[in-house]
Every structure is written in structure tokens, then in C-alpha cells.
C-alpha atoms as a PDB file:
ATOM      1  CA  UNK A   1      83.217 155.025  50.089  1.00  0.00           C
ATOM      2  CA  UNK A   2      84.219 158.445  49.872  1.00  0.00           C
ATOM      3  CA  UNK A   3      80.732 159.511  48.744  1.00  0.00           C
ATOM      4  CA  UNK A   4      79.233 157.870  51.595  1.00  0.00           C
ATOM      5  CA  UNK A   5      81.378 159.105  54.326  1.00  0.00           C
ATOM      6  CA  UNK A   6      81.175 162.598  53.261  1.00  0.00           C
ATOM      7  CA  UNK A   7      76.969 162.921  53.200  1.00  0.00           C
ATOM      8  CA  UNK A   8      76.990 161.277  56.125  1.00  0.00           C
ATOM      9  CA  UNK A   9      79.215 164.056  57.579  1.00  0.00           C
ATOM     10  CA  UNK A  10      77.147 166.754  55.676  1.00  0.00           C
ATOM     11  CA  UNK A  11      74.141 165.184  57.261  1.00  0.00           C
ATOM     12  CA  UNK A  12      75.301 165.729  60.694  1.00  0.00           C
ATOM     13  CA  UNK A  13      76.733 169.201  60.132  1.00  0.00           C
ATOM     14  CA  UNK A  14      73.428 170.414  57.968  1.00  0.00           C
ATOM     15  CA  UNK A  15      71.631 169.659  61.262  1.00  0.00           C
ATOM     16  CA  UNK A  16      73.585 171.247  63.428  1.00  0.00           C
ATOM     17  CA  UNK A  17      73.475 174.432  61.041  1.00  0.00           C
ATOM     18  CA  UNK A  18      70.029 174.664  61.318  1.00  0.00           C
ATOM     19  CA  UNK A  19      69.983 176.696  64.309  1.00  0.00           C
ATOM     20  CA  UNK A  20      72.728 178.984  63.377  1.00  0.00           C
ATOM     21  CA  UNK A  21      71.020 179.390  60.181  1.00  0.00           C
ATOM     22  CA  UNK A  22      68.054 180.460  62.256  1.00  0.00           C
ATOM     23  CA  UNK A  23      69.715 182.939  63.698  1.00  0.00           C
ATOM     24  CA  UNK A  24      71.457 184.543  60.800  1.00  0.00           C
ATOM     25  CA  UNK A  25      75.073 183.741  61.810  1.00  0.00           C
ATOM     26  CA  UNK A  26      76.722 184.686  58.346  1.00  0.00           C
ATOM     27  CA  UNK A  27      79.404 182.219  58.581  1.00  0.00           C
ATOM     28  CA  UNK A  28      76.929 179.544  58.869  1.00  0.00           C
ATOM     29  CA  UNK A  29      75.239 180.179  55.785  1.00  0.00           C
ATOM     30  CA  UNK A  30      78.682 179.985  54.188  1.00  0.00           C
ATOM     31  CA  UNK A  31      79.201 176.313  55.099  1.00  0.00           C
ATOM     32  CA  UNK A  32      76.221 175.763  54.513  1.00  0.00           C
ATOM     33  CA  UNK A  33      76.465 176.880  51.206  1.00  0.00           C
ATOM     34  CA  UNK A  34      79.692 175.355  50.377  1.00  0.00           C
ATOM     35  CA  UNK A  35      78.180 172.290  51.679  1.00  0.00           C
ATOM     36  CA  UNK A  36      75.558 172.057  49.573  1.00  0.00           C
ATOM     37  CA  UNK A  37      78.218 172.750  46.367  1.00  0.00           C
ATOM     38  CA  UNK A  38      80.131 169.708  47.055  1.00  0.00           C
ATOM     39  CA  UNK A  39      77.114 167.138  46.948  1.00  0.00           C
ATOM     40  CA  UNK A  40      75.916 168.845  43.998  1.00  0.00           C
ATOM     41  CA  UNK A  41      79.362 168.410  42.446  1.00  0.00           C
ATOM     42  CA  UNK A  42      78.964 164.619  43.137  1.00  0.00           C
ATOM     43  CA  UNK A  43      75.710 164.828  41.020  1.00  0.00           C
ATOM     44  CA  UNK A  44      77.077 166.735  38.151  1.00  0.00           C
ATOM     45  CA  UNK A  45      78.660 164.955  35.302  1.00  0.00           C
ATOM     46  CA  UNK A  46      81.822 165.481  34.216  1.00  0.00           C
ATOM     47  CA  UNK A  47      85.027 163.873  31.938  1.00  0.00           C
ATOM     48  CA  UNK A  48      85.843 163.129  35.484  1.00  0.00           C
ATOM     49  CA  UNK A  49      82.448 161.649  37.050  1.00  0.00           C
ATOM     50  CA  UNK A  50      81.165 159.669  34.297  1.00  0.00           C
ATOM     51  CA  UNK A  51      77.106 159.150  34.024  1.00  0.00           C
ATOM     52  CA  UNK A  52      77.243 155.783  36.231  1.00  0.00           C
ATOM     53  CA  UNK A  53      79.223 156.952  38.887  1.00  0.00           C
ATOM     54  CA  UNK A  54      76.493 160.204  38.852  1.00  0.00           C
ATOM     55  CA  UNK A  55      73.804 157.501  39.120  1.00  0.00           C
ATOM     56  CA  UNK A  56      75.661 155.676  42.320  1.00  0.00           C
ATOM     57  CA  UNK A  57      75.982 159.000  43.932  1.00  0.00           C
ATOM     58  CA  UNK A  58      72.393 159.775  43.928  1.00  0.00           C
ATOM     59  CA  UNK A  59      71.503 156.184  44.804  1.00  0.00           C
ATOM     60  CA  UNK A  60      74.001 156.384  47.726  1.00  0.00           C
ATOM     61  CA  UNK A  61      72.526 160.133  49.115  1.00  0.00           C
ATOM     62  CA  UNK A  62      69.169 158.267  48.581  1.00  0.00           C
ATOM     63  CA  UNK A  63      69.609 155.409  50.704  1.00  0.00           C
ATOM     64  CA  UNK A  64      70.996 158.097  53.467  1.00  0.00           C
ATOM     65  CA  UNK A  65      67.615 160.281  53.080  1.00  0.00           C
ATOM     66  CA  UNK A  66      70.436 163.398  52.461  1.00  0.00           C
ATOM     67  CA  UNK A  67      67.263 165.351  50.912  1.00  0.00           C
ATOM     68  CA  UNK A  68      65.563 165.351  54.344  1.00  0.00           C
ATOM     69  CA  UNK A  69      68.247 167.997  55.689  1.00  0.00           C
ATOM     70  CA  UNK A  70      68.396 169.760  52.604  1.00  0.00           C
ATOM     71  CA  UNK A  71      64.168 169.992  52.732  1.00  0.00           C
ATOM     72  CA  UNK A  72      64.683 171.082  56.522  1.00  0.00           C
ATOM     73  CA  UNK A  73      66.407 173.741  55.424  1.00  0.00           C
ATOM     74  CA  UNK A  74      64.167 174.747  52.951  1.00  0.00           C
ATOM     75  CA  UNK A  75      61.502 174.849  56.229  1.00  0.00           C
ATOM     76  CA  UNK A  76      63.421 178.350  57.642  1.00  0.00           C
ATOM     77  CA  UNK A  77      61.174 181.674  57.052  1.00  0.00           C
ATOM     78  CA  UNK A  78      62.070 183.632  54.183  1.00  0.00           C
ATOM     79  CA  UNK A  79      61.005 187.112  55.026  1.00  0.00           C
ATOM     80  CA  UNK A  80      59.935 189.481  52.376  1.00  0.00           C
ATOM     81  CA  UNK A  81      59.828 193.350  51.369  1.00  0.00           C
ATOM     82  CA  UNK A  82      56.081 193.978  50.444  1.00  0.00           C
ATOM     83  CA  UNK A  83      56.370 197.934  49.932  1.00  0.00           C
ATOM     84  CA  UNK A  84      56.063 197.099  46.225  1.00  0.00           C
ATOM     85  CA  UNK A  85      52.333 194.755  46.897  1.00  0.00           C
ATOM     86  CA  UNK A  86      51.410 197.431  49.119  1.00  0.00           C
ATOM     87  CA  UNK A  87      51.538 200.079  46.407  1.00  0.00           C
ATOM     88  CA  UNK A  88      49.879 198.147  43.607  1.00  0.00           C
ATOM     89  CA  UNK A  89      52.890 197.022  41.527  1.00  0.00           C
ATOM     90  CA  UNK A  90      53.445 193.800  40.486  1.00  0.00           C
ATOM     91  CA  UNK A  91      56.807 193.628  41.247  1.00  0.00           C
ATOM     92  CA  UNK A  92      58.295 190.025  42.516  1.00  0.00           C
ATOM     93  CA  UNK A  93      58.651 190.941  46.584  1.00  0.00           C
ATOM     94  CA  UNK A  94      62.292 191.139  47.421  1.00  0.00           C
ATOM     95  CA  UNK A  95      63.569 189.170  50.024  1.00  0.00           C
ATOM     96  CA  UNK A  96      64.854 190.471  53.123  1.00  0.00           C
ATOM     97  CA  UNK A  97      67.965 188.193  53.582  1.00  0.00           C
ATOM     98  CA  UNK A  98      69.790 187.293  50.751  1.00  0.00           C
ATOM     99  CA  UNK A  99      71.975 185.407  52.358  1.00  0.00           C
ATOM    100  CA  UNK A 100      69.008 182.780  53.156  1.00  0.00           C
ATOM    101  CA  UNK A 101      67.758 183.249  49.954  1.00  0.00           C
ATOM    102  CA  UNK A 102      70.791 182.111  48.156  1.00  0.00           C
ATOM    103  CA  UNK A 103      70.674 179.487  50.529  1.00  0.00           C
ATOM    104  CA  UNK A 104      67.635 178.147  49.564  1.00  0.00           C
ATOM    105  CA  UNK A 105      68.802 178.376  45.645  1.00  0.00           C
ATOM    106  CA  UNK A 106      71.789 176.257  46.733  1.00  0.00           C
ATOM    107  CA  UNK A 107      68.764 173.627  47.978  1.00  0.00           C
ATOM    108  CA  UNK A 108      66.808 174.098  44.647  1.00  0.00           C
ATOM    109  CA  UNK A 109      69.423 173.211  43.196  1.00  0.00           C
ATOM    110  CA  UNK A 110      70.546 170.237  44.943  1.00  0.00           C
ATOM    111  CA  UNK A 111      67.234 169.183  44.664  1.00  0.00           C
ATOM    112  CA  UNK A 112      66.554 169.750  41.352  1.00  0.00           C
ATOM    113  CA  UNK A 113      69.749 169.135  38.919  1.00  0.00           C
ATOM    114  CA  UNK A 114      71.004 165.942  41.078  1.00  0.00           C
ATOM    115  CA  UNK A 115      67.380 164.162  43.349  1.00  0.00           C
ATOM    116  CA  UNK A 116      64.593 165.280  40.521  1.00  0.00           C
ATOM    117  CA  UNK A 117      63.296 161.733  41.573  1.00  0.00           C
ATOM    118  CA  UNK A 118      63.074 163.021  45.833  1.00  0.00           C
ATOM    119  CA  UNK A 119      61.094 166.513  44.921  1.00  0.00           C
ATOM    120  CA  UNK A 120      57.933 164.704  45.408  1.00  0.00           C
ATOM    121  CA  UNK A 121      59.295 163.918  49.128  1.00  0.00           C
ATOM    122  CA  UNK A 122      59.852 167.583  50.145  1.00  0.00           C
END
């Protein structure tokens, strides 16, 4: 129950981030963040969350579509330094806000290490 309760309450609060996020508020991005962390915790096995309970926990944040906040998220413009394009190199771009762009790695990862099953859904 606690699992449920909880994304449910992340659910709410990762929409009503969104537009702070939008508008760069730094303490936003660091609930956000933290946020993210504890759902991914509940997807991460441990001695202390054994491989079933990992399994219940996705199936739970399945059922409540939690992936469709994190993918909203995921929907905010990442702006990008393209001096180094501009000049020939072939240098990654670097991003602009890092604070959004460790934002979005919190998201990846989310995504990635606990829902592989939801990436399609993004």
C-alpha cells in the first residue's frame, strides 16, 4: 500500500512541477529529482526489496501509468551549445542547463533500469 500511495502522490506533484520545471525554478528540479530517486529505489533490488516485491512495484507504477509523467517530463526543451558544430568539430553539443539535463538522466533512468517493458510507450 505504501508503494501505491506514494506514486500516486509523485504523480500529482510531477505534474504540478512541470511548469516550474519550465521555468527553471532550481528548487523544482531538486524535487523533482529526488522524486524520481525514490521510485527508482522501489525498482532496484536489494537484501531488503527482494526480486518479487521489485516485480509488484513495477506492476503497481504500471497500472497507475507513472511513466506518462516521467515521459512528460522528458517533453521540456533541452537547449544546446552549438559553437563546437558551428566550427567543424565533432564534439557532443553541451547542454545549456544542466540542471534539466540531469533531470532528464534521472527519467532515463527510471525508465530504463526499473519500466524497460513502458520505453516503447514514451
Amino acid at each position: 500500500m505504501k508503494v501505491y500511495q506514494e506514486c500516486k502522490f509523485i504523480i500529482k506533484k510531477l505534474g504540478s512541477l512541470h511548469k516550474h520545471l519550465n521555468a527553471d525554478k532550481p528548487e523544482a528540479y531538486q524535487e523533482a529529482t529526488s522524486l524520481l530517486a525514490r521510485i527508482t529505489d522501489y525498482l532496484t533490488e536489494s537484501p531488503t526489496n527482494k526480486q518479487e516485491i521489485v516485480q509488484k512495484n513495477q506492476t503497481i507504477m504500471l497500472n497507475l501509468d507513472l511513466d506518462k509523467p516521467v515521459c512528460n517530463l522528458l517533453g521540456l526543451p533541452l537547449q544546446r551549445d552549438t559553437s563546437r558544430r558551428d566550427r567543424g568539430e565533432l564534439e557532443a553539443d553541451i547542454p545549456t542547463n544542466m540542471q534539466r539535463k540531469d533531470l532528464f538522466q534521472a527519467c532515463y533512468m527510471f525508465l530504463i533500469y526499473g519500466l524497460t517493458c513502458i520505453q516503447l510507450r514514451c
